[in-house]
N, C-alpha and C. Protein backbone atom coordinates (compact mmCIF):
# COMPACT_ATOMS: atom_id res chain seq x y z
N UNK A 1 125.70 -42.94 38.14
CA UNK A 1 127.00 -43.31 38.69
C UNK A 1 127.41 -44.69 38.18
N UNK A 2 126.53 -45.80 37.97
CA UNK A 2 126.84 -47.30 37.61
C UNK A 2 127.70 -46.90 35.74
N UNK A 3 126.46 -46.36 35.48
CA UNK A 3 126.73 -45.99 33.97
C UNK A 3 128.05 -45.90 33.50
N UNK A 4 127.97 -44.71 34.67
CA UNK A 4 129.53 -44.19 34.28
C UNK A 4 130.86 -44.75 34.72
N UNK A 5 130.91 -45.88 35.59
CA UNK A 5 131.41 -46.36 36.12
C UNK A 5 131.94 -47.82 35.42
N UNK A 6 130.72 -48.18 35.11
CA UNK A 6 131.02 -49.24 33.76
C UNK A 6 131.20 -48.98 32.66
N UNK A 7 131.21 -47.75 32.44
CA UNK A 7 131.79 -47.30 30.95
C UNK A 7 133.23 -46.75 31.29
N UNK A 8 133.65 -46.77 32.46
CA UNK A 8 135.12 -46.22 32.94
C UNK A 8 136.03 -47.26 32.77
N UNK A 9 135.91 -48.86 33.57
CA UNK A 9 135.87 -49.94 33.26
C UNK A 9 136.28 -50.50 32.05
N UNK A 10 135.20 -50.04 30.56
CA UNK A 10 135.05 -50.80 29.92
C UNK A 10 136.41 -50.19 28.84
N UNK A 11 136.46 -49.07 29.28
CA UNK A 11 137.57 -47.87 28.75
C UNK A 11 139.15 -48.13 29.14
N UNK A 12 139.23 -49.28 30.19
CA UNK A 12 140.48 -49.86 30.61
C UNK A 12 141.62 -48.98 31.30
N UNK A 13 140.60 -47.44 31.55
CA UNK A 13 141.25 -46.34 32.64
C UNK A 13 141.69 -47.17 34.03
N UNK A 14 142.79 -47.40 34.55
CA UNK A 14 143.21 -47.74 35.58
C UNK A 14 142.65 -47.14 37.04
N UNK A 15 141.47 -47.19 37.65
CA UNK A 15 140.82 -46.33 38.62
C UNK A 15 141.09 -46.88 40.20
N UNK A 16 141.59 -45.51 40.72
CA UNK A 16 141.74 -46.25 42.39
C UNK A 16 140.76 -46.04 43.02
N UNK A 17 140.62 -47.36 44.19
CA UNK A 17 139.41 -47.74 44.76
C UNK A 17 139.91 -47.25 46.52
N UNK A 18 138.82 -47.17 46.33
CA UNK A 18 139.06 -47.29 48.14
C UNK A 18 139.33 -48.62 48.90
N UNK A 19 139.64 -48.14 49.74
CA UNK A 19 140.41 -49.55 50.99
C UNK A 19 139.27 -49.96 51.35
N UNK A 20 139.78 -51.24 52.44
CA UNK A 20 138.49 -51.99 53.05
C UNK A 20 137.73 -53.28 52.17
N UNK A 21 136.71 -53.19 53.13
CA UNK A 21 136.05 -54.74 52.74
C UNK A 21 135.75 -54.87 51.45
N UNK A 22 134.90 -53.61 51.21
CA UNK A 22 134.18 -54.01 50.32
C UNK A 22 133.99 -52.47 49.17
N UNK A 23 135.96 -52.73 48.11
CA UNK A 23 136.45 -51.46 47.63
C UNK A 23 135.62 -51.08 46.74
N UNK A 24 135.50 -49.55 46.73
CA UNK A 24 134.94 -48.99 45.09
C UNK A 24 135.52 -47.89 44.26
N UNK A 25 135.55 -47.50 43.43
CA UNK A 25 136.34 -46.62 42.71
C UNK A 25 135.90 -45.39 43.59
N UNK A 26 137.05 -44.29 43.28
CA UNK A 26 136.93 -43.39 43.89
C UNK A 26 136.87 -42.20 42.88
N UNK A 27 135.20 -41.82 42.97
CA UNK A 27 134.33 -41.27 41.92
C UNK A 27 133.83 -39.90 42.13
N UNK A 28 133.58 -38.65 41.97
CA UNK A 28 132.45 -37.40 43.06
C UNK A 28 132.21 -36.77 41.09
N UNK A 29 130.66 -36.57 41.44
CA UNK A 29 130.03 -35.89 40.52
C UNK A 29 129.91 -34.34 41.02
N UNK A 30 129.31 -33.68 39.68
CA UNK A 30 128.87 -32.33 39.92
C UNK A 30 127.76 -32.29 40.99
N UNK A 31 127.33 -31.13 41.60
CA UNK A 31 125.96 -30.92 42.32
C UNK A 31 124.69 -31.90 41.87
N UNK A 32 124.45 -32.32 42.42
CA UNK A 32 122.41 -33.11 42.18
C UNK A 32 121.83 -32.06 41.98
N UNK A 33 120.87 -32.81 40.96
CA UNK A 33 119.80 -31.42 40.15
C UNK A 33 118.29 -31.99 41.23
N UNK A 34 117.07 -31.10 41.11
CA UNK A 34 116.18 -31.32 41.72
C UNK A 34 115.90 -32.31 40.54
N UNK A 35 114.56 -33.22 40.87
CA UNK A 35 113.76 -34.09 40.17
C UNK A 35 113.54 -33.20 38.89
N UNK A 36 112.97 -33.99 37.85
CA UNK A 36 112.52 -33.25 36.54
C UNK A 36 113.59 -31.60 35.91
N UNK A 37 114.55 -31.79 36.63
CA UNK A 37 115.31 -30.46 35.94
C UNK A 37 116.57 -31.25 34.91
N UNK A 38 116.80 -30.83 33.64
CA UNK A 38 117.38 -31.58 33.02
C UNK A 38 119.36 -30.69 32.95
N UNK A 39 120.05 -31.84 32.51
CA UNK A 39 121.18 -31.01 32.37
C UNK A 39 122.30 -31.40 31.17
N UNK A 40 122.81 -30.27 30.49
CA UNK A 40 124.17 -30.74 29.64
C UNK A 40 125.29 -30.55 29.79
N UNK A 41 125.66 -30.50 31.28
CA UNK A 41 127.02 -29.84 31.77
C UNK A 41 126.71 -31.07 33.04
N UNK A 42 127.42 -31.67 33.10
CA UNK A 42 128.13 -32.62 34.20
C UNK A 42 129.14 -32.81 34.16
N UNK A 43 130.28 -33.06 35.39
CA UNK A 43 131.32 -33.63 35.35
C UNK A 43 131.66 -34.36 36.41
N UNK A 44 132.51 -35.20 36.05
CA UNK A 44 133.13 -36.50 37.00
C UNK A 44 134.89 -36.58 37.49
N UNK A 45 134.72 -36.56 38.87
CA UNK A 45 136.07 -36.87 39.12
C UNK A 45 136.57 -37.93 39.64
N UNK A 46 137.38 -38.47 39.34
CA UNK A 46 137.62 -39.72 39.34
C UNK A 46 139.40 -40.15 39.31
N UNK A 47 139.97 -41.22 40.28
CA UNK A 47 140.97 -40.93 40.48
C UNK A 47 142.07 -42.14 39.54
N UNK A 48 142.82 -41.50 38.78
CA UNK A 48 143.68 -42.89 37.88
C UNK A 48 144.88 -42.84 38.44
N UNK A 49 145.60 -44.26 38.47
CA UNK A 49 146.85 -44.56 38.24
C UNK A 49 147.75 -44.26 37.22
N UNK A 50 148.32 -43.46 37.50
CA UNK A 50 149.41 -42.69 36.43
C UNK A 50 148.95 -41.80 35.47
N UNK A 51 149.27 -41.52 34.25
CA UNK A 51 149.18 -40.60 33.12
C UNK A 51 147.75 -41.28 32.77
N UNK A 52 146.49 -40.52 31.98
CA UNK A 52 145.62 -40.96 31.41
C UNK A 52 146.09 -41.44 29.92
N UNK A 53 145.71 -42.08 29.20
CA UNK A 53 146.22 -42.48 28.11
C UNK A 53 145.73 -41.44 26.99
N UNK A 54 145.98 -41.07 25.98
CA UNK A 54 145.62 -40.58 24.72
C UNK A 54 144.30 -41.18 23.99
N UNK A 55 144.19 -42.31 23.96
CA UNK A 55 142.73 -42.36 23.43
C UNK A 55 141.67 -42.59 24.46
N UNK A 56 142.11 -42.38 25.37
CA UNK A 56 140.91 -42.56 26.75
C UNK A 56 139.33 -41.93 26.57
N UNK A 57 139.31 -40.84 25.94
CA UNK A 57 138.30 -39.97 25.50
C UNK A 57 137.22 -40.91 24.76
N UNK A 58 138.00 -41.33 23.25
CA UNK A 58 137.44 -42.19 22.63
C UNK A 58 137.19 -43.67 23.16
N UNK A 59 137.76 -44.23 23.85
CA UNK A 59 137.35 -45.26 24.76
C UNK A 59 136.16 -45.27 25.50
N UNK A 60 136.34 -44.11 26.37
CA UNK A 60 135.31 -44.26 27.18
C UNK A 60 134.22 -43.68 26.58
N UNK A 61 133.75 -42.84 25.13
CA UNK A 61 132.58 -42.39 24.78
C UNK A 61 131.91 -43.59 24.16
N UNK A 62 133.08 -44.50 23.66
CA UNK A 62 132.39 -45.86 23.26
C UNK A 62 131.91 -47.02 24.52
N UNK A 63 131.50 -46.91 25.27
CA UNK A 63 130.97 -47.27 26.77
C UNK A 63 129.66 -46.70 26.71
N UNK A 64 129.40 -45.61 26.49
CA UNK A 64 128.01 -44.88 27.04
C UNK A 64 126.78 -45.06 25.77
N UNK A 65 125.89 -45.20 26.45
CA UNK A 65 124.52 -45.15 25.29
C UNK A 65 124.60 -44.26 24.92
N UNK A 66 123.95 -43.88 23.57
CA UNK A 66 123.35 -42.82 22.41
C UNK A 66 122.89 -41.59 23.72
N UNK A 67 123.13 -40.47 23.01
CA UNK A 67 123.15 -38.73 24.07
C UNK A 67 123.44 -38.80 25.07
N UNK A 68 124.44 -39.79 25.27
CA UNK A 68 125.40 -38.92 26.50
C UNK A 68 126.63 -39.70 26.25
N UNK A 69 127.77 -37.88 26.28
CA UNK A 69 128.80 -37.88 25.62
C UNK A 69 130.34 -37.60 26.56
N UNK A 70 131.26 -37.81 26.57
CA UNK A 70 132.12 -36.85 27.65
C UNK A 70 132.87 -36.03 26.41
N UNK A 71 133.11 -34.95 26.77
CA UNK A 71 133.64 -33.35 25.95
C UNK A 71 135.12 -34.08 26.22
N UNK A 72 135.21 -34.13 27.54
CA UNK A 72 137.16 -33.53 27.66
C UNK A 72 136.98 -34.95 29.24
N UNK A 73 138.67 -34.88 28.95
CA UNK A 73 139.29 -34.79 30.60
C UNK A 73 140.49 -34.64 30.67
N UNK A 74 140.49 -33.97 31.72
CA UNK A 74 141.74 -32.63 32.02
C UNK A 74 141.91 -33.21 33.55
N UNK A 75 143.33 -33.09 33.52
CA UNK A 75 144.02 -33.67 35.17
C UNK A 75 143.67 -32.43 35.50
N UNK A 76 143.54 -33.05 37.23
CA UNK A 76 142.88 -32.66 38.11
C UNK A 76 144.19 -31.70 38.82
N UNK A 77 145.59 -31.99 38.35
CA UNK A 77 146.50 -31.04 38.76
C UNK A 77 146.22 -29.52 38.12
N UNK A 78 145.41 -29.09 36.97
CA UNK A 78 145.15 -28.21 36.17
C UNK A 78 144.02 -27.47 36.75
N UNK A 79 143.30 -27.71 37.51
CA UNK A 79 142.07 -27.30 38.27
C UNK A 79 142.39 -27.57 40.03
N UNK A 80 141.98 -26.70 40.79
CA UNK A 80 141.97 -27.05 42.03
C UNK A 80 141.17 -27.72 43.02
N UNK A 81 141.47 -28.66 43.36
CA UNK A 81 140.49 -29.55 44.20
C UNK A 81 139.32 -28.97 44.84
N UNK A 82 139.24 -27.94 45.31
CA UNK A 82 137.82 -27.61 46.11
C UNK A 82 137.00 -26.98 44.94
N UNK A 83 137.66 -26.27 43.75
CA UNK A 83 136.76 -25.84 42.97
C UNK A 83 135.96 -27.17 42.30
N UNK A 84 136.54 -28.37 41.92
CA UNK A 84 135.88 -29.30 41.61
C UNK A 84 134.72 -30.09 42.76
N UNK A 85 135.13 -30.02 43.61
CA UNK A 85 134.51 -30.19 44.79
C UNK A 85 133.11 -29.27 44.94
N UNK A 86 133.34 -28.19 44.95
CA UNK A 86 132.07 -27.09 44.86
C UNK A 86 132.63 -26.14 43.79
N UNK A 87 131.70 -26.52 42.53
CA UNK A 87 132.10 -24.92 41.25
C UNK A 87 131.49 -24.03 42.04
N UNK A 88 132.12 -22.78 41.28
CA UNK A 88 131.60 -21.47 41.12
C UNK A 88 129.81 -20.82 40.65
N UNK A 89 129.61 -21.73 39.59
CA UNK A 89 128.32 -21.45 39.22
C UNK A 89 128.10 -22.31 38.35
N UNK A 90 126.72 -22.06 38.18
CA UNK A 90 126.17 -22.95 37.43
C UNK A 90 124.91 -22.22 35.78
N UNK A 91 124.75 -22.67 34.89
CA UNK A 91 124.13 -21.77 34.21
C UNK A 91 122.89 -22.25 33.71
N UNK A 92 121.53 -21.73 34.43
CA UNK A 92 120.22 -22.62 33.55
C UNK A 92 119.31 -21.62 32.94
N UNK A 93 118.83 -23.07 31.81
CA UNK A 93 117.62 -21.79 30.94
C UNK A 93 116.22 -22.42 31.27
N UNK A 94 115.52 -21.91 31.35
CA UNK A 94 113.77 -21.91 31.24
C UNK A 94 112.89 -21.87 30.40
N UNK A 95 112.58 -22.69 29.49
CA UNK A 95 112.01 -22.82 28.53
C UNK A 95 110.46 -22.92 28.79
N UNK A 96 109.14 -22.33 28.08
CA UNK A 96 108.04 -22.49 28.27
C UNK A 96 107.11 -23.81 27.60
N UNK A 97 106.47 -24.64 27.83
CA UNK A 97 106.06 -25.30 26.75
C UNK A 97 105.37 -24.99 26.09
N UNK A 98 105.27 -25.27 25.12
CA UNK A 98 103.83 -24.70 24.09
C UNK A 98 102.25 -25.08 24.55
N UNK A 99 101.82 -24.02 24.88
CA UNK A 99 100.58 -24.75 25.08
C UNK A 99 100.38 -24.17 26.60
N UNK A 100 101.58 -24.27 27.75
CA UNK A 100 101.45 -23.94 29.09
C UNK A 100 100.49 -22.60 29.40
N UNK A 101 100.71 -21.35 28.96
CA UNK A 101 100.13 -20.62 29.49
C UNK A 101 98.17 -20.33 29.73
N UNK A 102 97.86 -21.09 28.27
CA UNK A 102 96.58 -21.17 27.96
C UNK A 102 96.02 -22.56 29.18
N UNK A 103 96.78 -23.02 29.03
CA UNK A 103 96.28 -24.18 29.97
C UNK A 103 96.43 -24.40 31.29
N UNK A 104 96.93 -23.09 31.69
CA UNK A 104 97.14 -22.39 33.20
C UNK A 104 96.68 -21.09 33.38
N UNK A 105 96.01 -20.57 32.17
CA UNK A 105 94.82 -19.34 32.52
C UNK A 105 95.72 -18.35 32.20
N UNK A 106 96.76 -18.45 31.70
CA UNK A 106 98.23 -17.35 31.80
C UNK A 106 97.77 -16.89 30.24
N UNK A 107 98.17 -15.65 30.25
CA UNK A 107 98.02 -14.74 29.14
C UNK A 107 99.36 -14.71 28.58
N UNK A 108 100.34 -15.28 27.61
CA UNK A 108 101.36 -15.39 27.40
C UNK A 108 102.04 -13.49 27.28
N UNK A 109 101.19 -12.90 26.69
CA UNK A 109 101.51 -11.09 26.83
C UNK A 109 102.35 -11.19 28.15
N UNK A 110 100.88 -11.21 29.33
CA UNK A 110 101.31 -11.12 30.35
C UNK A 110 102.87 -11.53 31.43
N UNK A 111 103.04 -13.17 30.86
CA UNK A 111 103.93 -14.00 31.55
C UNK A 111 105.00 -12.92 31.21
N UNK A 112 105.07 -12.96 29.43
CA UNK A 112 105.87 -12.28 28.95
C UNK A 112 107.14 -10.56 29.99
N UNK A 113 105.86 -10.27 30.02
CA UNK A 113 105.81 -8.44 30.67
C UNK A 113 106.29 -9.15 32.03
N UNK A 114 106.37 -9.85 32.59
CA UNK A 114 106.81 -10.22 34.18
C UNK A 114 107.82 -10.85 33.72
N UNK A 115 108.57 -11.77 32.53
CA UNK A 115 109.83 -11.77 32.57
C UNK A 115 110.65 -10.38 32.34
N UNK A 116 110.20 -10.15 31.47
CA UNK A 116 111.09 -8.34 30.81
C UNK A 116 111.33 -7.56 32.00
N UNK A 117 110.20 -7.48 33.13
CA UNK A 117 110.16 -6.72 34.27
C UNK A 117 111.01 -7.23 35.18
N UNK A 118 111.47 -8.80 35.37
CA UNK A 118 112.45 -9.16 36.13
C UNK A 118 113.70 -8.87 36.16
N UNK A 119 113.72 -9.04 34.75
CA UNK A 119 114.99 -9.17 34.18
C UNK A 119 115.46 -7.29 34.31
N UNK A 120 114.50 -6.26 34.25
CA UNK A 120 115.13 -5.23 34.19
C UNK A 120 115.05 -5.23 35.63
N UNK A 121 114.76 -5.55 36.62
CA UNK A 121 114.98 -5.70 38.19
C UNK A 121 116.96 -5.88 38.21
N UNK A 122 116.88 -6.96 37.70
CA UNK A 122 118.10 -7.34 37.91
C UNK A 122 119.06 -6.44 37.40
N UNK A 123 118.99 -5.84 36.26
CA UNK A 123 119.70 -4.92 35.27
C UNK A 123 120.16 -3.51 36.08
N UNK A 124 119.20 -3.15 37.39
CA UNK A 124 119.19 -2.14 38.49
C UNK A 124 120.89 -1.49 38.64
N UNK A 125 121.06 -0.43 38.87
CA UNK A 125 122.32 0.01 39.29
C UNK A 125 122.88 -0.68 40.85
N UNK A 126 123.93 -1.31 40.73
CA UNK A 126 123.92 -1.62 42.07
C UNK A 126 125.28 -0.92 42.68
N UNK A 127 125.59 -0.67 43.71
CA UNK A 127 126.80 0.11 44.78
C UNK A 127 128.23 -0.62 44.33
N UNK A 128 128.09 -1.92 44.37
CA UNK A 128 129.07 -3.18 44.52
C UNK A 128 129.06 -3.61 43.01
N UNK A 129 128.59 -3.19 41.95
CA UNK A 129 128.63 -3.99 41.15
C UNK A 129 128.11 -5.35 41.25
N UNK A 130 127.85 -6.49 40.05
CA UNK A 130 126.71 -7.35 39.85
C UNK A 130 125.65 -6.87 39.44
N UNK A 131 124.70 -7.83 40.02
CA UNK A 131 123.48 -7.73 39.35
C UNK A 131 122.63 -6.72 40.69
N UNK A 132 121.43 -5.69 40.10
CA UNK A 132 120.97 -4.78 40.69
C UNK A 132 119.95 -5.19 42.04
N UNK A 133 119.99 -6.48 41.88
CA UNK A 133 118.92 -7.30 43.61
C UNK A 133 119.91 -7.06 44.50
N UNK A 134 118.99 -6.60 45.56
CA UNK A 134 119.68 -6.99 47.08
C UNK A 134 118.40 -7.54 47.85
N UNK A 135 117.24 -7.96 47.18
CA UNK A 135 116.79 -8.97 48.05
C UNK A 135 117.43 -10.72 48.38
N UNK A 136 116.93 -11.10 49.43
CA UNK A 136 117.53 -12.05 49.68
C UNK A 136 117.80 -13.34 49.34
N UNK A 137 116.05 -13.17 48.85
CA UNK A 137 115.50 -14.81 48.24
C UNK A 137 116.40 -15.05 46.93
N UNK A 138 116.82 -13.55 45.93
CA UNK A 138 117.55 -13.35 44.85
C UNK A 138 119.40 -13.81 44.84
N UNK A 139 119.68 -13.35 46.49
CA UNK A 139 121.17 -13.80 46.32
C UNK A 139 122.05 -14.75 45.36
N UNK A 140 122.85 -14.52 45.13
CA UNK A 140 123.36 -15.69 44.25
C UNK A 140 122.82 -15.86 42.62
N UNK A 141 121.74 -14.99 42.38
CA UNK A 141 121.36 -14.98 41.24
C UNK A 141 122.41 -13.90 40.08
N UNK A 142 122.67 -14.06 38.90
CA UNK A 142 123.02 -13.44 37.76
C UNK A 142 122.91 -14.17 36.42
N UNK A 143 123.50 -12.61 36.04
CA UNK A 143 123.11 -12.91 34.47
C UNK A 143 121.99 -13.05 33.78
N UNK A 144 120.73 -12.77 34.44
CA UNK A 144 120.09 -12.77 34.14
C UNK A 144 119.29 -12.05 33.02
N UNK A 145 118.51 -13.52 32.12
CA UNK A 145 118.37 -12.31 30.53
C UNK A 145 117.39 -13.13 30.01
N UNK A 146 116.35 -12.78 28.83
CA UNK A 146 115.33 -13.30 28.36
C UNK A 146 116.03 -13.93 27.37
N UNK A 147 115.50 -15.16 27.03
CA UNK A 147 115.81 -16.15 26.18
C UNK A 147 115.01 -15.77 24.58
N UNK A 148 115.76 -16.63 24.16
CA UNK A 148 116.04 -16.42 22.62
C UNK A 148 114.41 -17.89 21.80
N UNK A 149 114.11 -16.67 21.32
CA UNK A 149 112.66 -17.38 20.96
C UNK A 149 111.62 -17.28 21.63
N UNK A 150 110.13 -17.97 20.87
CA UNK A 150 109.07 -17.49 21.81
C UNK A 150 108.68 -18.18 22.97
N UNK A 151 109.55 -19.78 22.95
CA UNK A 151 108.70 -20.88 24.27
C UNK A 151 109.78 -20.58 25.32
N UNK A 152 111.50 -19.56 24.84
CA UNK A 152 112.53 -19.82 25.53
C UNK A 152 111.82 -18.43 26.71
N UNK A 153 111.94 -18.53 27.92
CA UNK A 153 112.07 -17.59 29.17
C UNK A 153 112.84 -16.77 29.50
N UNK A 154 114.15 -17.26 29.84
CA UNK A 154 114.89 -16.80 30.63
C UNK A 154 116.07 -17.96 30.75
N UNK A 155 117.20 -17.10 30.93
CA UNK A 155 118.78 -17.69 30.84
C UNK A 155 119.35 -16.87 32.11
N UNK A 156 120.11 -17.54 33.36
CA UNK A 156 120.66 -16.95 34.36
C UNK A 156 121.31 -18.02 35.06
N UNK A 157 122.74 -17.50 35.54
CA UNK A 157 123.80 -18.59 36.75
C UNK A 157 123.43 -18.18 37.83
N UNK A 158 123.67 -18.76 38.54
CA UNK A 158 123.56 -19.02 40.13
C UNK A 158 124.63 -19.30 40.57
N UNK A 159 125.25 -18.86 41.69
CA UNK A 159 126.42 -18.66 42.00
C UNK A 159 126.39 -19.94 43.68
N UNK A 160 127.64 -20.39 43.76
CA UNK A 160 127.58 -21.48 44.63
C UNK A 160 128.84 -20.82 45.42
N UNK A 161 128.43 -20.45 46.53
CA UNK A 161 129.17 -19.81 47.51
C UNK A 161 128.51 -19.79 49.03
N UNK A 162 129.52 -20.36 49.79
CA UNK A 162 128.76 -20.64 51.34
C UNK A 162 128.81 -18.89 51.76
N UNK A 163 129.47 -17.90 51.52
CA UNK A 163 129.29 -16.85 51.94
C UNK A 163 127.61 -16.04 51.50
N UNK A 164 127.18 -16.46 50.42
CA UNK A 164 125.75 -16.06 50.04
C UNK A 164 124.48 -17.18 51.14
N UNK A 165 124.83 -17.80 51.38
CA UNK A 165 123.88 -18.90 52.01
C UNK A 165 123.51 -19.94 51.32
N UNK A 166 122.80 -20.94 50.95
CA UNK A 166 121.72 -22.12 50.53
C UNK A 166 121.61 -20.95 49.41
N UNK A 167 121.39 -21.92 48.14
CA UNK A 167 121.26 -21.17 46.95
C UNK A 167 119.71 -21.88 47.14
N UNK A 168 118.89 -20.83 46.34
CA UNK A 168 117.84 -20.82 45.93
C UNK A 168 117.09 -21.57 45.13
N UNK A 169 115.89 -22.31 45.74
CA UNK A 169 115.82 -23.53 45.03
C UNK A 169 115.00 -22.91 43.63
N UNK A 170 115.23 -23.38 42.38
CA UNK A 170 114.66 -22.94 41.45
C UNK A 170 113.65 -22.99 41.25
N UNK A 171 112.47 -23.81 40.93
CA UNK A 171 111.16 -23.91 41.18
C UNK A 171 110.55 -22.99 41.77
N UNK A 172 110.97 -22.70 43.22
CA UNK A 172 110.69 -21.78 44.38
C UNK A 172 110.79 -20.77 43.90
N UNK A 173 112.42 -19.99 43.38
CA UNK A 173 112.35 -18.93 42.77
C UNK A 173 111.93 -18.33 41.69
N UNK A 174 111.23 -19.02 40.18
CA UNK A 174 110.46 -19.09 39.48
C UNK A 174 109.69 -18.61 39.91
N UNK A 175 108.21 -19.65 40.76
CA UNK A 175 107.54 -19.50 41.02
C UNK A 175 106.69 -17.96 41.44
N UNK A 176 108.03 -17.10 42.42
CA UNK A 176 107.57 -16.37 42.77
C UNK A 176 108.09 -15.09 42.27
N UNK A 177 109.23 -15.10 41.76
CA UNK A 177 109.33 -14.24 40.44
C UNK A 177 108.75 -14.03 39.22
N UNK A 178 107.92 -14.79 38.66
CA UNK A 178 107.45 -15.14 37.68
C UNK A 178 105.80 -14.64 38.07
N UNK A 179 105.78 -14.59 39.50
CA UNK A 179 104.19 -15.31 39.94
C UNK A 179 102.83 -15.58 39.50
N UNK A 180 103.84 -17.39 39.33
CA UNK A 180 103.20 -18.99 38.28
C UNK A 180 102.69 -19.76 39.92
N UNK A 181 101.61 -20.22 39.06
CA UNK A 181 100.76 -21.36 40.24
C UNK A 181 101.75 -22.32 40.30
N UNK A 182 101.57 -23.47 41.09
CA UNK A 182 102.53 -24.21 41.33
C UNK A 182 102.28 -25.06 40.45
N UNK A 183 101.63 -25.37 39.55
CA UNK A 183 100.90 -26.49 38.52
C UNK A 183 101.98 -26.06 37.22
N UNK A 184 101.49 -24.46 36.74
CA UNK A 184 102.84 -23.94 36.29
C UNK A 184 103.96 -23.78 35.93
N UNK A 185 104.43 -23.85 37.45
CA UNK A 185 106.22 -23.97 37.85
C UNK A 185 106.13 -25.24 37.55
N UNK A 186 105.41 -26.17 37.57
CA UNK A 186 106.00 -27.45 37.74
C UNK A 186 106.15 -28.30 35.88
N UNK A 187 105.50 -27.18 35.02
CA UNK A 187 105.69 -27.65 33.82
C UNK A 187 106.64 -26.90 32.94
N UNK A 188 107.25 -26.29 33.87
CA UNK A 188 108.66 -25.08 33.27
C UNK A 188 109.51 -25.99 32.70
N UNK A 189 110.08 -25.83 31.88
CA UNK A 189 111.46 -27.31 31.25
C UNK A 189 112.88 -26.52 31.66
N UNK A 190 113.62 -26.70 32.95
CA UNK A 190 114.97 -26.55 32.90
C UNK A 190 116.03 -26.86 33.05
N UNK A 191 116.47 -26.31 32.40
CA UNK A 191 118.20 -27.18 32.24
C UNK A 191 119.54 -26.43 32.10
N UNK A 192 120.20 -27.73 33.12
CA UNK A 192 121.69 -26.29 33.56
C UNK A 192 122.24 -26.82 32.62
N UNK A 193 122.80 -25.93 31.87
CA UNK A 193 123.67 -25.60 30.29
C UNK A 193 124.99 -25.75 30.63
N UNK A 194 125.90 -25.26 31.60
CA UNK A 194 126.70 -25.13 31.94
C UNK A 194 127.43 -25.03 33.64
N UNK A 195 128.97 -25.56 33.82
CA UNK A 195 128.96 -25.53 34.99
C UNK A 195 130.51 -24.85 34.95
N UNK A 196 130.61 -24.26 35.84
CA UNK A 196 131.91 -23.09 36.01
C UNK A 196 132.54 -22.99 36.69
N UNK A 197 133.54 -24.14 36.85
CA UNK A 197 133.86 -24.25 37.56
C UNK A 197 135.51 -23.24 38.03
């Protein structure tokens, strides 16, 4: 948040602050990721005085350290406030490390045959259309599909909707989809790719 905040600053974007003693720009990020989960889809909302300028983009990418970039920004009249507030979904992949399965007793065949088997879980005919789970712990899960290469896992969104409940913490659901020791799950590399809003 500082980061980005002083690279907003340094970009000479006109930003309104909040009232009171002691004002600050008025800033809201995407969802918080758990610890150790990585991401290339973030976004920031943030409130300006008047029209954004035309080179604002390039301004403010010259603010930020080396790999990390901003794509776009698009008024917030073009998108609707609660969808920015809470997106729609979110999209992460699961990558294996090299080396993990041998060094967790895992037979990579094996891991293998329990993703393929998930993934055709999900693939199931369902009544309603989506994806073929109607267990619970699964809600909110789609798209689900084996990743491209031999360390890549698995690619699937998660859907952010108070009508499904508390989305599913990933680790958790790994864990027991996959069923990886917790030593395991905890050396999975993932990262939300995308956010949909």
């Amino acid at each position: 948040m500082q980061l980005m905040e002083r690279a907003i600053v340094r970009s000479g974007l006109e930003l309104r602050h909040t009232e009171g003693f002691n004002p600050h720009p008025k800033i809201a990020t995407s969802p918080a990721l758990s610890l150790g989960i990585a991401s290339r889809a973030e976004y920031l909302l943030f409130y300006h005085w008047g029209p954004v300028p035309e080179e604002a983009l390039a301004k403010l990418n010259q603010g930020l350290m080396e790999g990390l970039e901003v794509h776009s920004i698009v008024p917030r009249g073009e998108i609707e406030k609660s969808r920015f507030l809470q997106p729609r979904q979110a999209v992460y992949s699961v990558v294996l490390p090299p080396g993990l399965s041998e060094e967790q007793g895992e037979s990579p065949e094996g891991l293998a045959g329990r993703v393929s088997s998930l993934v055709r879980h999900f693939d199931g005919e369902h009544p309603e259309g989506g994806n073929g789970c109607l267990l619970a712990e699964h809600r909110g899960l789609s798209e689900l599909q084996v990743g491209e290469g031999d360390s890549h896992l698995l690619q699937f969104a998660m859907e952010f909707h108070p009508a499904n409940g508390p989305a599913p913490k990933l680790r958790d659901f790994l864990g027991k989809a996959l069923e990886l020791s917790e030593d395991a799950v905890s050396c999975l590399l993932i990262t939300r790719l995308e956010i949909r809003l």
